[in-house]
N, C-alpha and C. Protein backbone atom coordinates (compact mmCIF):
# COMPACT_ATOMS: atom_id res chain seq x y z
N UNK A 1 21.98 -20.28 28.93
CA UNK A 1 22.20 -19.73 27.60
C UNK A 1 21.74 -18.28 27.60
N UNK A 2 22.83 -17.66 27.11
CA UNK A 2 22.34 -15.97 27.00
C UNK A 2 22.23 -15.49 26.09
N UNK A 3 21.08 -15.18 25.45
CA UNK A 3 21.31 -14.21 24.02
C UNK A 3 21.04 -13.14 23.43
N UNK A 4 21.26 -12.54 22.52
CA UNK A 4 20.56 -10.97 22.77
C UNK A 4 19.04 -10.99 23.07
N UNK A 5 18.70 -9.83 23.56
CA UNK A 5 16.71 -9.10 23.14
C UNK A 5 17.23 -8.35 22.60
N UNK A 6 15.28 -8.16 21.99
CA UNK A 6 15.26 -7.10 21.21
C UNK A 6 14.00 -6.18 21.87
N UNK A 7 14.43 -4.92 21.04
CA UNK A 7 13.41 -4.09 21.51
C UNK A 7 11.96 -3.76 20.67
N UNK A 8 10.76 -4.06 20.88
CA UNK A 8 9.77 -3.86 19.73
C UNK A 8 9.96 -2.15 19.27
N UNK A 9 10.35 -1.40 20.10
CA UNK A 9 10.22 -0.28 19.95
C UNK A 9 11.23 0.28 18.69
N UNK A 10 12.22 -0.31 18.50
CA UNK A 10 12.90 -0.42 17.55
C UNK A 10 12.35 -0.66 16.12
N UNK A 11 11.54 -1.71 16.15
CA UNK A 11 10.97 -1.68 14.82
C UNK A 11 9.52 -0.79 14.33
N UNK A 12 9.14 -0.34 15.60
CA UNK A 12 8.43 0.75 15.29
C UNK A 12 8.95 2.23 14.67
N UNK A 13 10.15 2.30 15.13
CA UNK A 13 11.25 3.35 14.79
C UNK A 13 11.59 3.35 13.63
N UNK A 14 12.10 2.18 13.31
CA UNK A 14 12.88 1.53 11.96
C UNK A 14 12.16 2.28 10.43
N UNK A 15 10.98 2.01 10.22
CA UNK A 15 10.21 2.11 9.08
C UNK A 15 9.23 2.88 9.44
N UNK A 16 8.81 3.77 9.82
CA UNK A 16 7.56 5.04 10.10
C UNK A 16 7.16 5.04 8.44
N UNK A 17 5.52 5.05 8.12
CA UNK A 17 5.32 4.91 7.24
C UNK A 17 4.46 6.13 6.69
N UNK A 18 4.48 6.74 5.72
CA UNK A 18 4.07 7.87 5.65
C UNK A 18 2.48 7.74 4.33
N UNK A 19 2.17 8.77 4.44
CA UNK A 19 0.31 8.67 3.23
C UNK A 19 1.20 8.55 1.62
N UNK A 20 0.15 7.57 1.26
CA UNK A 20 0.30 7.78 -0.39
C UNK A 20 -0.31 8.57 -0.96
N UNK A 21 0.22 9.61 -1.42
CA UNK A 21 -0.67 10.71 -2.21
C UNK A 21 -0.79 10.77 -3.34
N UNK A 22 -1.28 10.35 -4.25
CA UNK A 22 -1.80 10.27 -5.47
C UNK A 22 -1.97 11.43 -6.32
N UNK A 23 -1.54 12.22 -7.09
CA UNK A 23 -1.91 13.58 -7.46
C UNK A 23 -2.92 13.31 -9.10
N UNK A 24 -4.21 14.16 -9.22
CA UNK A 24 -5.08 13.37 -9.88
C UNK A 24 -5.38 14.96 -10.51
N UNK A 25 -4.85 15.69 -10.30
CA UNK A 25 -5.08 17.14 -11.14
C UNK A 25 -4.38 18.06 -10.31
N UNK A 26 -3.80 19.40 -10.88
CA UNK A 26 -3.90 20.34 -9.94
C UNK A 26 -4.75 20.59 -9.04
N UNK A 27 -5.41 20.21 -8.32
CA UNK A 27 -6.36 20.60 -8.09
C UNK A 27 -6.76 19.17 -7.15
N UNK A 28 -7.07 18.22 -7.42
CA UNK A 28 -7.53 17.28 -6.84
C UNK A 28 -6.24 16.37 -6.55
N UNK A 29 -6.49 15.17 -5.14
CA UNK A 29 -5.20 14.09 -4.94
C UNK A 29 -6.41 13.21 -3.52
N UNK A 30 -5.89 12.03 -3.96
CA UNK A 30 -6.17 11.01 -3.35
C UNK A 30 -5.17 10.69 -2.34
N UNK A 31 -4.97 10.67 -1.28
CA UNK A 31 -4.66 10.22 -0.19
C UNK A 31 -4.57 9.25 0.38
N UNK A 32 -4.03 7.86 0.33
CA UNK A 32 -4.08 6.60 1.02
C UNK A 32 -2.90 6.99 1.96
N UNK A 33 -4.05 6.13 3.34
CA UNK A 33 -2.98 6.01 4.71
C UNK A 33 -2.00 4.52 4.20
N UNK A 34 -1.51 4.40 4.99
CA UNK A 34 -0.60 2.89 4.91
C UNK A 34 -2.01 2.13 5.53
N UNK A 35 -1.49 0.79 4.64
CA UNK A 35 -2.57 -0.18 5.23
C UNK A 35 -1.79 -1.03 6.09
N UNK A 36 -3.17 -1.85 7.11
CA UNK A 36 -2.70 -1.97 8.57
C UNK A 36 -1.75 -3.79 8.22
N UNK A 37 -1.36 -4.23 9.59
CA UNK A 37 -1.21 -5.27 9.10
C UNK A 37 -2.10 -6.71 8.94
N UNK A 38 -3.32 -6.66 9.44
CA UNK A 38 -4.35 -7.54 8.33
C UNK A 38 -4.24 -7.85 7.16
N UNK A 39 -4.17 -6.14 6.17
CA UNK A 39 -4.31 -5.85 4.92
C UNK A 39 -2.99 -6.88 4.67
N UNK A 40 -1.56 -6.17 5.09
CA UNK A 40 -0.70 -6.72 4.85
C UNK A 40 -0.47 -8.33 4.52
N UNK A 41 -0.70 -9.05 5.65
CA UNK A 41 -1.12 -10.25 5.50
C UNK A 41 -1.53 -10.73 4.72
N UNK A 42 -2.87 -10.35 4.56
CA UNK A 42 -3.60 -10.88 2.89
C UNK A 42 -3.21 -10.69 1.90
N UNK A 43 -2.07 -9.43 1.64
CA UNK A 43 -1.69 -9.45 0.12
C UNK A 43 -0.26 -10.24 0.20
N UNK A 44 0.22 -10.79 1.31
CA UNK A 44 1.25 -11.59 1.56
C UNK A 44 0.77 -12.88 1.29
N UNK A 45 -0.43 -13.41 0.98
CA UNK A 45 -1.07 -14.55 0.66
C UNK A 45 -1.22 -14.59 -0.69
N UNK A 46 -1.23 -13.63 -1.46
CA UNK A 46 -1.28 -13.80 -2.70
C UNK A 46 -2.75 -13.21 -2.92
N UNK A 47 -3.29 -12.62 -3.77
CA UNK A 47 -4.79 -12.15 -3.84
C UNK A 47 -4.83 -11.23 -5.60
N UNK A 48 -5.64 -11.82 -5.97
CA UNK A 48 -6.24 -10.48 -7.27
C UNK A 48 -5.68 -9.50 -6.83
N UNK A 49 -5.97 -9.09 -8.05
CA UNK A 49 -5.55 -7.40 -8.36
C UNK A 49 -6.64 -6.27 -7.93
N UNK A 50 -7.60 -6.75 -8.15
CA UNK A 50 -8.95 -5.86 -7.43
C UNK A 50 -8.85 -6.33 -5.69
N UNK A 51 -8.32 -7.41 -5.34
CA UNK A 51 -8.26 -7.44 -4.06
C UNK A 51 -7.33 -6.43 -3.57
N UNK A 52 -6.28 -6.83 -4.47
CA UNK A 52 -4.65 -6.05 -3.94
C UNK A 52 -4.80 -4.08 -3.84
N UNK A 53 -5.80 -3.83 -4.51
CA UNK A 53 -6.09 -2.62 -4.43
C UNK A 53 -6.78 -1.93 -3.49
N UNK A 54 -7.92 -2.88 -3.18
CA UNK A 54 -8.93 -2.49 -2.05
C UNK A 54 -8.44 -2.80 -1.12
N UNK A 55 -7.09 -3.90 -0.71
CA UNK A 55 -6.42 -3.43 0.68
C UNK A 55 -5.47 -3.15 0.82
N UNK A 56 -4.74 -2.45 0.00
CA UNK A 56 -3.86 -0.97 -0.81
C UNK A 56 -4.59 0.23 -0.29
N UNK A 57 -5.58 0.59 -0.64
CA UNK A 57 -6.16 1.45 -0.97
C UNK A 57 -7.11 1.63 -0.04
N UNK A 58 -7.67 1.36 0.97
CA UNK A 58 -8.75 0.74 2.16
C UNK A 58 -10.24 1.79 1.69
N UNK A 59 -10.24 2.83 2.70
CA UNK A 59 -11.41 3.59 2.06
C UNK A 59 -11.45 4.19 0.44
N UNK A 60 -10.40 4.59 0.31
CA UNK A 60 -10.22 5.20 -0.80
C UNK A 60 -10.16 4.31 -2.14
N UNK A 61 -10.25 3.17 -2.20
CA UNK A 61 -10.01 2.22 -3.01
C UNK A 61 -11.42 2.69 -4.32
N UNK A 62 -12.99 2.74 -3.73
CA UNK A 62 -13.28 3.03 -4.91
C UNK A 62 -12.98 4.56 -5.52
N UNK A 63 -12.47 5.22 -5.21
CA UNK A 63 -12.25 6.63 -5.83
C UNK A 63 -11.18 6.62 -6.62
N UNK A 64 -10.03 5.31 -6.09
CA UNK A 64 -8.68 5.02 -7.21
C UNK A 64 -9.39 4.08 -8.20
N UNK A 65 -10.29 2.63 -7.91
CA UNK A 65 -11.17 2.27 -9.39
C UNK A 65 -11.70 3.09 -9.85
N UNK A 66 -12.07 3.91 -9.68
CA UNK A 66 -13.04 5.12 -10.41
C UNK A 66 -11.88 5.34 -11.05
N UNK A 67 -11.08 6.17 -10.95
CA UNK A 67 -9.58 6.74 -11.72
C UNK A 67 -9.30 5.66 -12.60
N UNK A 68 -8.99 4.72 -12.49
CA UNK A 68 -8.38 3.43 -13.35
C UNK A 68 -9.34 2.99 -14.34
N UNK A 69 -10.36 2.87 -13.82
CA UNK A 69 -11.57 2.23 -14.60
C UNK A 69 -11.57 2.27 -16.54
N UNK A 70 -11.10 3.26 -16.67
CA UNK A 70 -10.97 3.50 -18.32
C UNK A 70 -9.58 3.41 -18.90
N UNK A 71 -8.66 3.22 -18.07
CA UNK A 71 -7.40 2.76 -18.76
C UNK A 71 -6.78 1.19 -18.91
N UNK A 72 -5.99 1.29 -19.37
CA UNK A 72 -5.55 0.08 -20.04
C UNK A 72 -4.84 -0.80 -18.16
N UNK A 73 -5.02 -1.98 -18.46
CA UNK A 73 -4.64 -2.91 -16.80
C UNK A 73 -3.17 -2.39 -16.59
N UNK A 74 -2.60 -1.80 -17.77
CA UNK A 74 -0.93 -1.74 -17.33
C UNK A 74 -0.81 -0.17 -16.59
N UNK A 75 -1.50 0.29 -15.99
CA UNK A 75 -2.15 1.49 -16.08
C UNK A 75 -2.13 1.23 -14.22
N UNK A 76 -2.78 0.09 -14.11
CA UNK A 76 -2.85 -0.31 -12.47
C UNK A 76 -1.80 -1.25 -11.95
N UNK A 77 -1.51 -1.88 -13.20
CA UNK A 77 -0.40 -2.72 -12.52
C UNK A 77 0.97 -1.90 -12.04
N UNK A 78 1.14 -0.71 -13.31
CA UNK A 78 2.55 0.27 -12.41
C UNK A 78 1.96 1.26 -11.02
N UNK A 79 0.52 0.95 -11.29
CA UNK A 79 0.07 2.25 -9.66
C UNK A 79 0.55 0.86 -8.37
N UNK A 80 -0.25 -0.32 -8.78
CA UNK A 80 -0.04 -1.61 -7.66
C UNK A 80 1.62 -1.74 -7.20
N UNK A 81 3.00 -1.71 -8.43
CA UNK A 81 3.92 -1.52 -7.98
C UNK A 81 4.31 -0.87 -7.22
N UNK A 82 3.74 0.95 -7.76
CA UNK A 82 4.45 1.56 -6.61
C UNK A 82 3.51 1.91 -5.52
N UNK A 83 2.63 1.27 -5.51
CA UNK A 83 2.13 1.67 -3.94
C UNK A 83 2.76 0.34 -3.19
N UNK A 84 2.99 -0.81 -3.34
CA UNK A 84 3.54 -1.73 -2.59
C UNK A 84 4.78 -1.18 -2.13
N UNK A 85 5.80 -0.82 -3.18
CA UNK A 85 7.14 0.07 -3.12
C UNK A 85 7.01 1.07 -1.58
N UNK A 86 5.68 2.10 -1.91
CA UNK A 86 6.01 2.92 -0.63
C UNK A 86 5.51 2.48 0.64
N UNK A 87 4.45 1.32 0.15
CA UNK A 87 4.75 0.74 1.81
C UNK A 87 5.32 -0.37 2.15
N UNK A 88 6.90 -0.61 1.29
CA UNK A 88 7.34 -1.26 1.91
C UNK A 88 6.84 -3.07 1.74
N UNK A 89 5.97 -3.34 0.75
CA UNK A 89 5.25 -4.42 0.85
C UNK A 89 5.56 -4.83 -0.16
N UNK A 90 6.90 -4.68 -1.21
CA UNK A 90 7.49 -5.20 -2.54
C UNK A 90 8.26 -6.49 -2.30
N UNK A 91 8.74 -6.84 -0.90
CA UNK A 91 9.48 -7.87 -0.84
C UNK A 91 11.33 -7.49 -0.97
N UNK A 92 11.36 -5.97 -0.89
CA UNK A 92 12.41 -5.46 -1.17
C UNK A 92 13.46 -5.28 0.17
């Protein structure tokens, strides 16, 4: 039986993932790298929203609660959308 391969190198190619940059003033911006696939995993399991952030967000996570901390939850739930969105981790 013969069937295709594949190449891993291909899917390294495929999706190159780039920093989430957050812009938090003229002046100031938060920076998240892509999180690895551990992180990935776990929010593929389902997890809180304070989880889903801190491995969203890895180091930088308390400097984005700090930011959020005084606004309303709908406030994090559209930041949680689109950071899943840019890495790719929406299910899209």
């Amino acid at each position: 039986m013969s069937g295709k391969t594949y190449d891993f190198n291909t899917y390294l190619a495929a999706t190159p993932l780039t920093d989430f940059v957050l812009n938090v003033s003229e002046k100031e911006s938060i920076t998240i790298p892509p999180p690895d696939l551990n992180a990935a995993l776990e929010l593929d399991e389902g997890v809180p929203s304070r989880r889903s952030l801190e491995l969203l967000c890895g180091g930088q996570w308390p400097a984005v609660l700090n930011l959020m901390g005084s606004h309303q939850p709908c406030v994090l739930n559209a930041f949680l959308v689109d950071l899943k969105k840019h890495f790719g981790l929406d299910g899209a």
